[in-house]
C-alpha atoms as a PDB file:
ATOM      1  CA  UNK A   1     -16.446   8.079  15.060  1.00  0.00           C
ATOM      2  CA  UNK A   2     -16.907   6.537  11.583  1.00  0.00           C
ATOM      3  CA  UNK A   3     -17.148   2.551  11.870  1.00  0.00           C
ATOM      4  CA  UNK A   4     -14.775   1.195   9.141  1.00  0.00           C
ATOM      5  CA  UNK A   5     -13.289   2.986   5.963  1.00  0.00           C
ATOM      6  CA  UNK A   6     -12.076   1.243   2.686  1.00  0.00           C
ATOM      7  CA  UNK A   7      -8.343   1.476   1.142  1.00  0.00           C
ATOM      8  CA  UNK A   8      -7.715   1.157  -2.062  1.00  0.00           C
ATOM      9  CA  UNK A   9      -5.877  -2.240  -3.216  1.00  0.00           C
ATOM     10  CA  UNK A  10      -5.470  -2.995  -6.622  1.00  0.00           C
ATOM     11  CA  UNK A  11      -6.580  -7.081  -6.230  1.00  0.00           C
ATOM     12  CA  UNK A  12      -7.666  -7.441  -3.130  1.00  0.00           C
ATOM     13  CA  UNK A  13      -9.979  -5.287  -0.601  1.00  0.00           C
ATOM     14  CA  UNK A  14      -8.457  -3.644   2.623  1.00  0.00           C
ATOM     15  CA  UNK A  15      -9.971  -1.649   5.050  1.00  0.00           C
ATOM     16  CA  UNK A  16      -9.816  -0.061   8.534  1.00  0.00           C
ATOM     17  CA  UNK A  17     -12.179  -0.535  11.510  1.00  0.00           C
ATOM     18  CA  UNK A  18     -12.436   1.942  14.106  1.00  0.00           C
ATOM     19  CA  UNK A  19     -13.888   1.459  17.743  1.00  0.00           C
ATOM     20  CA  UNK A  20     -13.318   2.877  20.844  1.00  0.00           C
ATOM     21  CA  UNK A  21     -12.343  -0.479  21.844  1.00  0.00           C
ATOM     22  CA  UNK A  22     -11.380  -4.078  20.644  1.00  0.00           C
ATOM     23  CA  UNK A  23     -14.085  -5.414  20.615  1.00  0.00           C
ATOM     24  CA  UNK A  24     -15.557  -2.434  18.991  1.00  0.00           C
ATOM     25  CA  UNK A  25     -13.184  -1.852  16.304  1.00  0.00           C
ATOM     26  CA  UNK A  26     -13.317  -5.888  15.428  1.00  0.00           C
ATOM     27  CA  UNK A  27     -16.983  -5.541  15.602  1.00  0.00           C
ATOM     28  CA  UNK A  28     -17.148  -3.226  12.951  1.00  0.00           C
ATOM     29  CA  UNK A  29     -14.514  -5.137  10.846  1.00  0.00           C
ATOM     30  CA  UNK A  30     -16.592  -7.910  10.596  1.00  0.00           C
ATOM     31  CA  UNK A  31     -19.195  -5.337   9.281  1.00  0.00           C
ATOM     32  CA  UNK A  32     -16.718  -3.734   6.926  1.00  0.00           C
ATOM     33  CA  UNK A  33     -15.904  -7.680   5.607  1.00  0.00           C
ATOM     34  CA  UNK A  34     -19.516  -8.380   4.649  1.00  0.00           C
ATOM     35  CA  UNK A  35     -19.830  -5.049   3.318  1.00  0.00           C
ATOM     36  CA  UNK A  36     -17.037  -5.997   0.762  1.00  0.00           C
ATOM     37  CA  UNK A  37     -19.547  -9.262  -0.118  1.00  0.00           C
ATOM     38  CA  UNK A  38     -23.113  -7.629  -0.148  1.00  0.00           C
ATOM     39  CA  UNK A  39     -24.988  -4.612   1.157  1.00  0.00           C
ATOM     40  CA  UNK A  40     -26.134  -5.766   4.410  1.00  0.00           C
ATOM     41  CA  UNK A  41     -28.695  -3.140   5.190  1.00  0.00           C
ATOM     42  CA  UNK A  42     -31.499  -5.375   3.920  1.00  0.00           C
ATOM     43  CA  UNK A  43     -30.141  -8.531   5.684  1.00  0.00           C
ATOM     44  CA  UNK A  44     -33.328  -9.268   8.739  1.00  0.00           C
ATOM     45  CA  UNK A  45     -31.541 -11.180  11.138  1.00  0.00           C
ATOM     46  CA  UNK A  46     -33.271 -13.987  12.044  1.00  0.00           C
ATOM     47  CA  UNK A  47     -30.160 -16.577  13.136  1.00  0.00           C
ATOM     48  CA  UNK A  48     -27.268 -15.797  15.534  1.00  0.00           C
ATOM     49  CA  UNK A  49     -24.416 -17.887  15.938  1.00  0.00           C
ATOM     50  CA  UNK A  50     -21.939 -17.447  19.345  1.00  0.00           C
ATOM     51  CA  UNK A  51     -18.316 -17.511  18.397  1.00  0.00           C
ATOM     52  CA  UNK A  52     -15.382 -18.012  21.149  1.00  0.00           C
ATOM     53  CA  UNK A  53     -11.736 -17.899  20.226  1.00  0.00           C
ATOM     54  CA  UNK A  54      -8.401 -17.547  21.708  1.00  0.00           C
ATOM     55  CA  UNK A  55      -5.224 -16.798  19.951  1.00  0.00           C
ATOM     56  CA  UNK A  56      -1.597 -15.467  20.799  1.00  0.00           C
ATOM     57  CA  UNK A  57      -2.423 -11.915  19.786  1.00  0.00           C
ATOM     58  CA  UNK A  58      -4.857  -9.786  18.851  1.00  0.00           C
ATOM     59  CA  UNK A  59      -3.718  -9.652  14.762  1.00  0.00           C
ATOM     60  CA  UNK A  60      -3.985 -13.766  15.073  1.00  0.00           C
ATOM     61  CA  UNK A  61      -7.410 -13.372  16.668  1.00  0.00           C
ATOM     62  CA  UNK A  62      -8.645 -10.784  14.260  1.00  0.00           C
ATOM     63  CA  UNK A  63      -7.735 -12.735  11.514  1.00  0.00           C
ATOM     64  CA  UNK A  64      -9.468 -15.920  13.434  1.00  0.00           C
ATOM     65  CA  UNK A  65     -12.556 -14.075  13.959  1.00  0.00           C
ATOM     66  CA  UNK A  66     -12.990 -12.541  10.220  1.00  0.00           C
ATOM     67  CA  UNK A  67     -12.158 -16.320   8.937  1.00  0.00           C
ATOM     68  CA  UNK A  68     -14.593 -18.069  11.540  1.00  0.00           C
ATOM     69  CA  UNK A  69     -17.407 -15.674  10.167  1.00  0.00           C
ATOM     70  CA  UNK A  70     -16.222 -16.300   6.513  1.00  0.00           C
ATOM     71  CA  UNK A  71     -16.327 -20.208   7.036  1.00  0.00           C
ATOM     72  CA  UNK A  72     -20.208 -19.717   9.184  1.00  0.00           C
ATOM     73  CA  UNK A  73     -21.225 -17.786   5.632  1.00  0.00           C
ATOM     74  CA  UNK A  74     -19.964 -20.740   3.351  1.00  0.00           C
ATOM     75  CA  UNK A  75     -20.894 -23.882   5.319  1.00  0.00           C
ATOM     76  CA  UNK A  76     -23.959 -22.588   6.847  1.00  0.00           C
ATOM     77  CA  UNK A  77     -25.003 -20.415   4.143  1.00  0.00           C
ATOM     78  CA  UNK A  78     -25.817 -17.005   6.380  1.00  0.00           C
ATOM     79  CA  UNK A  79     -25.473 -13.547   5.564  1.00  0.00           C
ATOM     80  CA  UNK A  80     -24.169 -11.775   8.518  1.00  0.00           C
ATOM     81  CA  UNK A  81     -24.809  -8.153   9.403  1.00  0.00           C
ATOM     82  CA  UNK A  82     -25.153  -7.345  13.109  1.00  0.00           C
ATOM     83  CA  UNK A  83     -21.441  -8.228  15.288  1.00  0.00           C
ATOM     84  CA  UNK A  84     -21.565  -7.922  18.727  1.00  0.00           C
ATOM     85  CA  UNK A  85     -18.230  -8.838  20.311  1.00  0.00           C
ATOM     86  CA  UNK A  86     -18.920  -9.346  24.192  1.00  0.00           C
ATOM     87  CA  UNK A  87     -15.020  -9.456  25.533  1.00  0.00           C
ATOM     88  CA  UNK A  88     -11.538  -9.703  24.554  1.00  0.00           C
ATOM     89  CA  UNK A  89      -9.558 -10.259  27.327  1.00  0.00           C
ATOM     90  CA  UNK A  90      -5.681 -11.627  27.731  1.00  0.00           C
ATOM     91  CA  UNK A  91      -5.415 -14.972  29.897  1.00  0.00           C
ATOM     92  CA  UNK A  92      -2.127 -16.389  30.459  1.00  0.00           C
ATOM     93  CA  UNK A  93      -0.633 -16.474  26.716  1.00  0.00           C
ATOM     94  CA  UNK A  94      -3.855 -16.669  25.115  1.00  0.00           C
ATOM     95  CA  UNK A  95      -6.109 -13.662  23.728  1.00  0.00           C
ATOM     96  CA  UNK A  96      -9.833 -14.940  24.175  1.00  0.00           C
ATOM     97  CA  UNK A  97     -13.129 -13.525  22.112  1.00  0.00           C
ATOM     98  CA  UNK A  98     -16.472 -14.044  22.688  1.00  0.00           C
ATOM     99  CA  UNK A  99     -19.380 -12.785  20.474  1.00  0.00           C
ATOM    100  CA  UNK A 100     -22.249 -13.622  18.309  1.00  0.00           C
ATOM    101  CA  UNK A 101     -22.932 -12.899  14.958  1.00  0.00           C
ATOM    102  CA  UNK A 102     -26.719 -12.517  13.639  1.00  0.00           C
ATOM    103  CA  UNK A 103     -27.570 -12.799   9.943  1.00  0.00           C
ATOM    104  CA  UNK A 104     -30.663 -14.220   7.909  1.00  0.00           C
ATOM    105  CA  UNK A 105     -29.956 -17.587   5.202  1.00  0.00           C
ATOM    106  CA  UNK A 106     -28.351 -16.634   2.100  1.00  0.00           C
ATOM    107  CA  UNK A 107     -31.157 -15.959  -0.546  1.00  0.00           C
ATOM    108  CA  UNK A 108     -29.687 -15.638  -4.068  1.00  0.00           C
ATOM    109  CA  UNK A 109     -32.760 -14.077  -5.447  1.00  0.00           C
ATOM    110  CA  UNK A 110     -32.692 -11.487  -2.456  1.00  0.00           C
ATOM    111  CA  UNK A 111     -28.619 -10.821  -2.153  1.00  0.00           C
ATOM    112  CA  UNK A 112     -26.694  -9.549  -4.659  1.00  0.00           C
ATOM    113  CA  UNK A 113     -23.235  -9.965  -4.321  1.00  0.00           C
ATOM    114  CA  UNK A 114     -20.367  -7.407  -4.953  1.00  0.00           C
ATOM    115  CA  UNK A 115     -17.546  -9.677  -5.032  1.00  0.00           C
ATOM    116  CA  UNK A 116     -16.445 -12.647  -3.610  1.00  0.00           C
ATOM    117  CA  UNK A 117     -14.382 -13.193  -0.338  1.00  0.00           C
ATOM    118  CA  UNK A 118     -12.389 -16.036  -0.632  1.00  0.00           C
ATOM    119  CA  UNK A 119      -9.992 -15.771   2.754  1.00  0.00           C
ATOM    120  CA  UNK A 120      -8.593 -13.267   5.432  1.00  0.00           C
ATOM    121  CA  UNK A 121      -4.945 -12.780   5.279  1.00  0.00           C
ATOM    122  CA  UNK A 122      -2.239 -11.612   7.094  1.00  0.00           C
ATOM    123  CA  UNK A 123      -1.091  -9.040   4.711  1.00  0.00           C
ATOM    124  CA  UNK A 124      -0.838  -5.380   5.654  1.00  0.00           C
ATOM    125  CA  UNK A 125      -2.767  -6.914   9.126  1.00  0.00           C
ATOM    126  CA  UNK A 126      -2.292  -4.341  12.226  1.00  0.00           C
ATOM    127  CA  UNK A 127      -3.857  -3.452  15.335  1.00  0.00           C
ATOM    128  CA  UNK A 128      -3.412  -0.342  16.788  1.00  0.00           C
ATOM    129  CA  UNK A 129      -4.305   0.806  20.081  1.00  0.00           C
ATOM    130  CA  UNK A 130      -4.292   4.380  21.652  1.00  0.00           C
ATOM    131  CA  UNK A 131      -5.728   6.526  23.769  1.00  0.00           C
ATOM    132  CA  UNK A 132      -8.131   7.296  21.451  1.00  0.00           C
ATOM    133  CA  UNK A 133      -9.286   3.832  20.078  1.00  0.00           C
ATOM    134  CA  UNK A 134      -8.099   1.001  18.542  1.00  0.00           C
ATOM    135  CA  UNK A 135      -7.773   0.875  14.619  1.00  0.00           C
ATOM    136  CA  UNK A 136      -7.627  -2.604  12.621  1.00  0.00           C
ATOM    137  CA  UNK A 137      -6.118  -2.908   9.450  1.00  0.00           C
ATOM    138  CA  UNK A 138      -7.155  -5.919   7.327  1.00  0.00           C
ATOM    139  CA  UNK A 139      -6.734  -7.009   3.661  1.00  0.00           C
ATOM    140  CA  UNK A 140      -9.300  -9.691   2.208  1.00  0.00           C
ATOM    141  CA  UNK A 141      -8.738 -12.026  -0.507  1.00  0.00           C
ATOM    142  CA  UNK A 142     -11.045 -11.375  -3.288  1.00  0.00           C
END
């Protein structure tokens, strides 16, 4: 199963992850998102960060966890580019995520950036479960 696939958007990027579960599929959207910024196949990781989260629904955490990632790159200045999402899991109201992130610090000489990602929104924003997977669907600001 392919990890994430790009969709055409004239101003902004959009793309679909793919997993064979939630935490799979937004695993490999938070790939897809820093794929959008840089290539991260030279990124070493050398830092990881642990992320928890809870929102209403899964499109409100997806969106939480893309943005929480987004705001770790711009405050703390890390390149992300291995996602491990431990467990989404419903409690009560509440959708809760745990995971980590691992990246290396942002190295302008060393990363080249495609474009810029300025924000997740909620445009076009789905998630789709079946029996065979879940799909994402996520548009980034650019």
């Amino acid at each position: 199963m392919k990890k994430y696939e790009f969709i055409e958007h004239t101003a902004d990027a959009r793309f679909k992850a793919f997993g064979a579960t939630a935490e799979e599929a937004f695993a490999n959207a938070a790939q897809a998102m820093f794929n959008v910024m840089i290539d991260t196949s030279d990124i070493n990781p050398q830092i990881t960060e642990y992320i928890e989260l809870q929102a209403p629904d899964l499109e409100n955490l997806l969106v939480d966890w893309l943005s929480e990632l987004l705001y770790l790159f711009e405050v703390n200045m890390v390149v992300f580019s291995r996602f491990e999402v431990f467990a989404i899991e419903k409690k009560g109201l509440e959708y809760l995520l745990s995971a980590k992130a691992e990246g290396e610090p942002l190295d302008l000489e060393k990363h080249v950036f495609d474009t810029e990602v300025k924000a997740v929104t909620y445009n076009d924003l789905g998630v789709q479960i079946t029996s065979q997977g879940v799909t994402v669907r996520i548009t980034v600001d650019t």
